[in-house]
Protein backbone atom coordinates (compact mmCIF):
# COMPACT_ATOMS: atom_id res chain seq x y z
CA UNK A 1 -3.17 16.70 17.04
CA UNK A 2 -5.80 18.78 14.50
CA UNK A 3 -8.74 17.01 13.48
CA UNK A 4 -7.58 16.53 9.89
CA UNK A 5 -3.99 14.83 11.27
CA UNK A 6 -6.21 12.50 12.94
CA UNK A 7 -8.23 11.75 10.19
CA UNK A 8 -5.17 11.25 7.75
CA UNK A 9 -4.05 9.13 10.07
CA UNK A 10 -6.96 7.07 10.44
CA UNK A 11 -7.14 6.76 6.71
CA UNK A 12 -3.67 5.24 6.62
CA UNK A 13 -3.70 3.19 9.22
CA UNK A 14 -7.15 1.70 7.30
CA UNK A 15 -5.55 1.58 3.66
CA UNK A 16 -2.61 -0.37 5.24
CA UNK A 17 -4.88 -2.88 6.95
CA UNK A 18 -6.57 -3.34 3.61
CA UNK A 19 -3.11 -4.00 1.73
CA UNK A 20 -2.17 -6.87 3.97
CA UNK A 21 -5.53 -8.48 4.07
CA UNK A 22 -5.60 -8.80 0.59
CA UNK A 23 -2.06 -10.61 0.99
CA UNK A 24 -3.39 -13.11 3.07
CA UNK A 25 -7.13 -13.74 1.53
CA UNK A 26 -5.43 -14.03 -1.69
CA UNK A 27 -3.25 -16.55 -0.01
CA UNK A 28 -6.29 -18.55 1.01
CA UNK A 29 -7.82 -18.70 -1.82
CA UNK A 30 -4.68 -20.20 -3.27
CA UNK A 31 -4.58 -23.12 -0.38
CA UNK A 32 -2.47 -21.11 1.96
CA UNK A 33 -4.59 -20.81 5.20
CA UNK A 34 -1.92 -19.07 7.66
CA UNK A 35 -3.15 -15.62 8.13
CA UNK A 36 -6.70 -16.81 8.58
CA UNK A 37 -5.30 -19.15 10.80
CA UNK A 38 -3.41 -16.44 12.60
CA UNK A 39 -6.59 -14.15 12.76
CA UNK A 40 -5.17 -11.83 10.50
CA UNK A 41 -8.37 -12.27 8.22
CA UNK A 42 -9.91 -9.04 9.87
CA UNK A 43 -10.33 -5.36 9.43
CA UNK A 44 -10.08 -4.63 13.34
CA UNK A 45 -7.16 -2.85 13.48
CA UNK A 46 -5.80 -4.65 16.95
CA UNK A 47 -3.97 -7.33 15.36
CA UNK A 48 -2.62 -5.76 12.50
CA UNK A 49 -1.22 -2.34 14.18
CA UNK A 50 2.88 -1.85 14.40
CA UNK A 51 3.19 0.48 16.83
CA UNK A 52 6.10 1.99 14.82
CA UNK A 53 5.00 2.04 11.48
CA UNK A 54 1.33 2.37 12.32
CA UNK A 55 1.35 5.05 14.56
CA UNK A 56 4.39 6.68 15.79
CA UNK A 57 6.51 7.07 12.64
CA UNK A 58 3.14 8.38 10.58
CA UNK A 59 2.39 11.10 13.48
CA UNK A 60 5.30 12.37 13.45
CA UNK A 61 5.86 12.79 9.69
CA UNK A 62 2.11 14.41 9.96
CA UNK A 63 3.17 16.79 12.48
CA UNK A 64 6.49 17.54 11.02
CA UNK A 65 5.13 18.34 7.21
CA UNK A 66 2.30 20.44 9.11
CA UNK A 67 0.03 17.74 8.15
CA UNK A 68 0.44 17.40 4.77
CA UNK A 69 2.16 13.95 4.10
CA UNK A 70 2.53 10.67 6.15
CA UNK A 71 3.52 6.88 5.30
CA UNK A 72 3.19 3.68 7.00
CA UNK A 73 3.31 0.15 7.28
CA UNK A 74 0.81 -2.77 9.16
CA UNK A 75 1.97 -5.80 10.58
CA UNK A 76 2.95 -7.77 7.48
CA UNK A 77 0.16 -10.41 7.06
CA UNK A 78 1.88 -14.07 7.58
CA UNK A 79 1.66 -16.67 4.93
CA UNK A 80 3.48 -20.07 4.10
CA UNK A 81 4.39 -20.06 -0.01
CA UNK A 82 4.64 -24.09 0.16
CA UNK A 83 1.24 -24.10 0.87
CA UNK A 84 0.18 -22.38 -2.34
CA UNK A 85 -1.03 -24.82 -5.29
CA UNK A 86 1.35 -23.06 -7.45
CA UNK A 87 4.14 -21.34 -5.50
CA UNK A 88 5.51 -20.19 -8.84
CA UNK A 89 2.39 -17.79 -9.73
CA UNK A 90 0.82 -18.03 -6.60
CA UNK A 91 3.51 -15.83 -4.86
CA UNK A 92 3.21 -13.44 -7.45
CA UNK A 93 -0.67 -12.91 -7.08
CA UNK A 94 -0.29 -12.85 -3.05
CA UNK A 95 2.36 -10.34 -4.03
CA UNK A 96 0.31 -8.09 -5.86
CA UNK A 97 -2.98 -7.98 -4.13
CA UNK A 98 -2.60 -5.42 -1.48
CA UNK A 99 -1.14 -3.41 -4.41
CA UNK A 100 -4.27 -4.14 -6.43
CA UNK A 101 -6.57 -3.49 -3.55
CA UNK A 102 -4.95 0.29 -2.71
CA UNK A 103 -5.63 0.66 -6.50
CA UNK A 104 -9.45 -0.75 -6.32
CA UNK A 105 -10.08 1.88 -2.82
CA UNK A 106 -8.31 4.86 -5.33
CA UNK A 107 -10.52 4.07 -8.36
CA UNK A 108 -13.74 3.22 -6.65
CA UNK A 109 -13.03 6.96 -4.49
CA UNK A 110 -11.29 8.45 -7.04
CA UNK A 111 -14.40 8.09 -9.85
CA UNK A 112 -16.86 9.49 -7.24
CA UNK A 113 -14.23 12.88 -7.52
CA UNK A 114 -14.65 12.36 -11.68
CA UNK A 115 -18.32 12.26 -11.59
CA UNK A 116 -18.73 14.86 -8.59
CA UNK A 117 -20.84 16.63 -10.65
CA UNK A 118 -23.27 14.19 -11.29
CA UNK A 119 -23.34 12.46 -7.94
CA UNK A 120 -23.51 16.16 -6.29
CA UNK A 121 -20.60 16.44 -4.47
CA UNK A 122 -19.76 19.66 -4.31
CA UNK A 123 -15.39 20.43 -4.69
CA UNK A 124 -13.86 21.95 -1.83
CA UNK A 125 -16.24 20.67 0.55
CA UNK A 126 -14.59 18.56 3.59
CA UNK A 127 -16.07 15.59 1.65
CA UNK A 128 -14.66 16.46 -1.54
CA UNK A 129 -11.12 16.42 0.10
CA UNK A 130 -11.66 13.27 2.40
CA UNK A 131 -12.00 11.71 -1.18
CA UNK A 132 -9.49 13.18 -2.47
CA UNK A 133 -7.37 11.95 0.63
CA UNK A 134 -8.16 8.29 0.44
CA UNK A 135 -7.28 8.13 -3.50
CA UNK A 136 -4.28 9.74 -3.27
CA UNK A 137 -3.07 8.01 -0.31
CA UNK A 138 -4.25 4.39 -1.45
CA UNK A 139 -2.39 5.26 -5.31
CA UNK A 140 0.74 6.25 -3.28
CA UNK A 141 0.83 3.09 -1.29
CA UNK A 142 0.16 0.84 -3.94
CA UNK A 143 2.86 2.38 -6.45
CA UNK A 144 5.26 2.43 -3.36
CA UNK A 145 4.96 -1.06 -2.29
CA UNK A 146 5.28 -2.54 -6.20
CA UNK A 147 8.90 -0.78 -6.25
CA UNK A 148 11.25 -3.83 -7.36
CA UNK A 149 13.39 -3.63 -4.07
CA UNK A 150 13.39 -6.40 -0.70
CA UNK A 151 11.55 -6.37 1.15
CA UNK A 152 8.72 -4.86 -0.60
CA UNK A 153 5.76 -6.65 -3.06
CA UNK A 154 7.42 -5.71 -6.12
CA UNK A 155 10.10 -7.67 -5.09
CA UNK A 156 8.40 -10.65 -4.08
CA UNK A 157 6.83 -10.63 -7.50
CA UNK A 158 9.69 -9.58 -9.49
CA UNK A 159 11.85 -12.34 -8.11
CA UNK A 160 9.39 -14.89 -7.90
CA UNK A 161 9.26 -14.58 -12.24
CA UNK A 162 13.04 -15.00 -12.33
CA UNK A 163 15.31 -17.69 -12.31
CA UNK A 164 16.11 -18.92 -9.36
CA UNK A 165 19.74 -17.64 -9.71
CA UNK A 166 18.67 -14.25 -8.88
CA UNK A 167 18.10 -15.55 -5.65
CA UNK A 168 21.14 -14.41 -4.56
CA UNK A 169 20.50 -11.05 -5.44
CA UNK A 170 17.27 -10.85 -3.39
CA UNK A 171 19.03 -11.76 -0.32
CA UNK A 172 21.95 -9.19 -0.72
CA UNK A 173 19.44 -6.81 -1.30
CA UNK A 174 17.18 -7.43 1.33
CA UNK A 175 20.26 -7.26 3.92
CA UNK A 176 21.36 -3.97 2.95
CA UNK A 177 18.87 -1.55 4.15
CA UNK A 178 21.12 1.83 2.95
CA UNK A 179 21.08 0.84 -0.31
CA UNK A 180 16.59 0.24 0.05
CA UNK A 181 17.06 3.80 1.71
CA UNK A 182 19.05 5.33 -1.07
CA UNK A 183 17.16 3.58 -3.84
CA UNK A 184 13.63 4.59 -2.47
CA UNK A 185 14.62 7.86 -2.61
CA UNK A 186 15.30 7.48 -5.66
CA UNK A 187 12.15 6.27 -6.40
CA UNK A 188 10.23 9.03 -4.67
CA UNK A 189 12.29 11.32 -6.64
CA UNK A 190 11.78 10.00 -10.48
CA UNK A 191 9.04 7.21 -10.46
CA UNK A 192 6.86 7.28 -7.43
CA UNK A 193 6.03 10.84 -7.70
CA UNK A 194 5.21 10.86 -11.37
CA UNK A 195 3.19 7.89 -11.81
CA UNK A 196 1.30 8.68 -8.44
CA UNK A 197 0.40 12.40 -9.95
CA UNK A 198 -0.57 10.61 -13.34
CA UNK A 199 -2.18 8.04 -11.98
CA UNK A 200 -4.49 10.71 -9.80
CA UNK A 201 -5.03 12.66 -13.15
CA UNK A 202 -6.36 9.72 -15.25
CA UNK A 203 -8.24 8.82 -12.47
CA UNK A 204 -9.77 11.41 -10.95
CA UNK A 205 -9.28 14.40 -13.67
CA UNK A 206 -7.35 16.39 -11.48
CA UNK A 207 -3.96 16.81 -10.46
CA UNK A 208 -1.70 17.92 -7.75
């Protein structure tokens, strides 16, 4: 595997981690003490790494697109919703922080690509692209993982503001993993891609 494969894939593997610790310190600050519990709290990678989705399935999309694009997933952080003070808007913010904290990593790296100039970073340099890397990567996972469809966050938040009616709908949804396949794709296709690449641009001032 080439030295910038690696790399990639440590940088995934990290932005992952980060995702689902936000899940479950957002969870304890609402009164839901399970994943510190669980020692899940942590950014060693040990108890958070899926094998699969970690490691495996993110090599070999790295070797297969010549190592040019990856995803992945972590060990979803555990947490108990009856536990939060208000399960209502409580599961909605554990929902949304490890979406928020992808987009913190890409604005906190992706300014330092705005104001290269002024911090002298110089573009093209290895540097320059390992920035470049980690904002693009953490935007991607963050728009990704807010997509409205079980079992991902912007599910759990979506549903969470509905009636409870919808229920239903959640669970079909969530046990039908061709129609998550086909509608990701769709995703990638029309929304993911477009607000990722704008999302880069406002950020950073450049595009893809």
């Amino acid at each position: 595997m080439q030295v910038e494969t690696l790399f990639f894939l440590v940088i995934l593997i990290f932005s992952v981690i980060i995702h689902e610790i936000a899940h479950g310190y957002v969870a304890e600050m609402l009164g839901d003490p399970t994943a510190r519990l669980a020692g899940r709290l942590t950014l060693n990678p040990v108890p958070h790494i899926d094998p699969l989705g970690s490691i495996i399935l993110p090599a070999l999309m790295l070797i297969g697109s010549g190592g040019s694009f990856a995803f992945g997933w972590a060990k979803p952080v555990p947490y108990n919703p009856y536990n939060l003070r208000n399960q209502k808007w409580g599961t909605v913010l554990v929902g949304a922080a490890g979406a928020l904290a992808n987009l913190f990593i890409a604005l906190v790296f992706g300014l330092m690509i705005r104001f290269h100039a002024e911090l002298g970073i110089i573009p093209g340099t290895p540097f320059f692209e390992i920035l470049g890397t980690i904002t693009f990567l953490n935007i991607i996972l963050a728009v990704f993982n807010m997509i409205p469809f079980p079992p991902l966050d912007g599910a759990k938040v979506l549903f969470s503001v509905l009636p409870y009616r919808f229920q239903q709908i959640h669970d079909y949804l969530e046990h039908n993993w061709l129609l998550f396949i086909v509608f990701v794709f769709f995703f990638a296709q029309y929304i993911i891609q477009p607000i990722s690449s704008f999302l880069l641009r406002a950020i950073t001032g450049f595009g893809i």
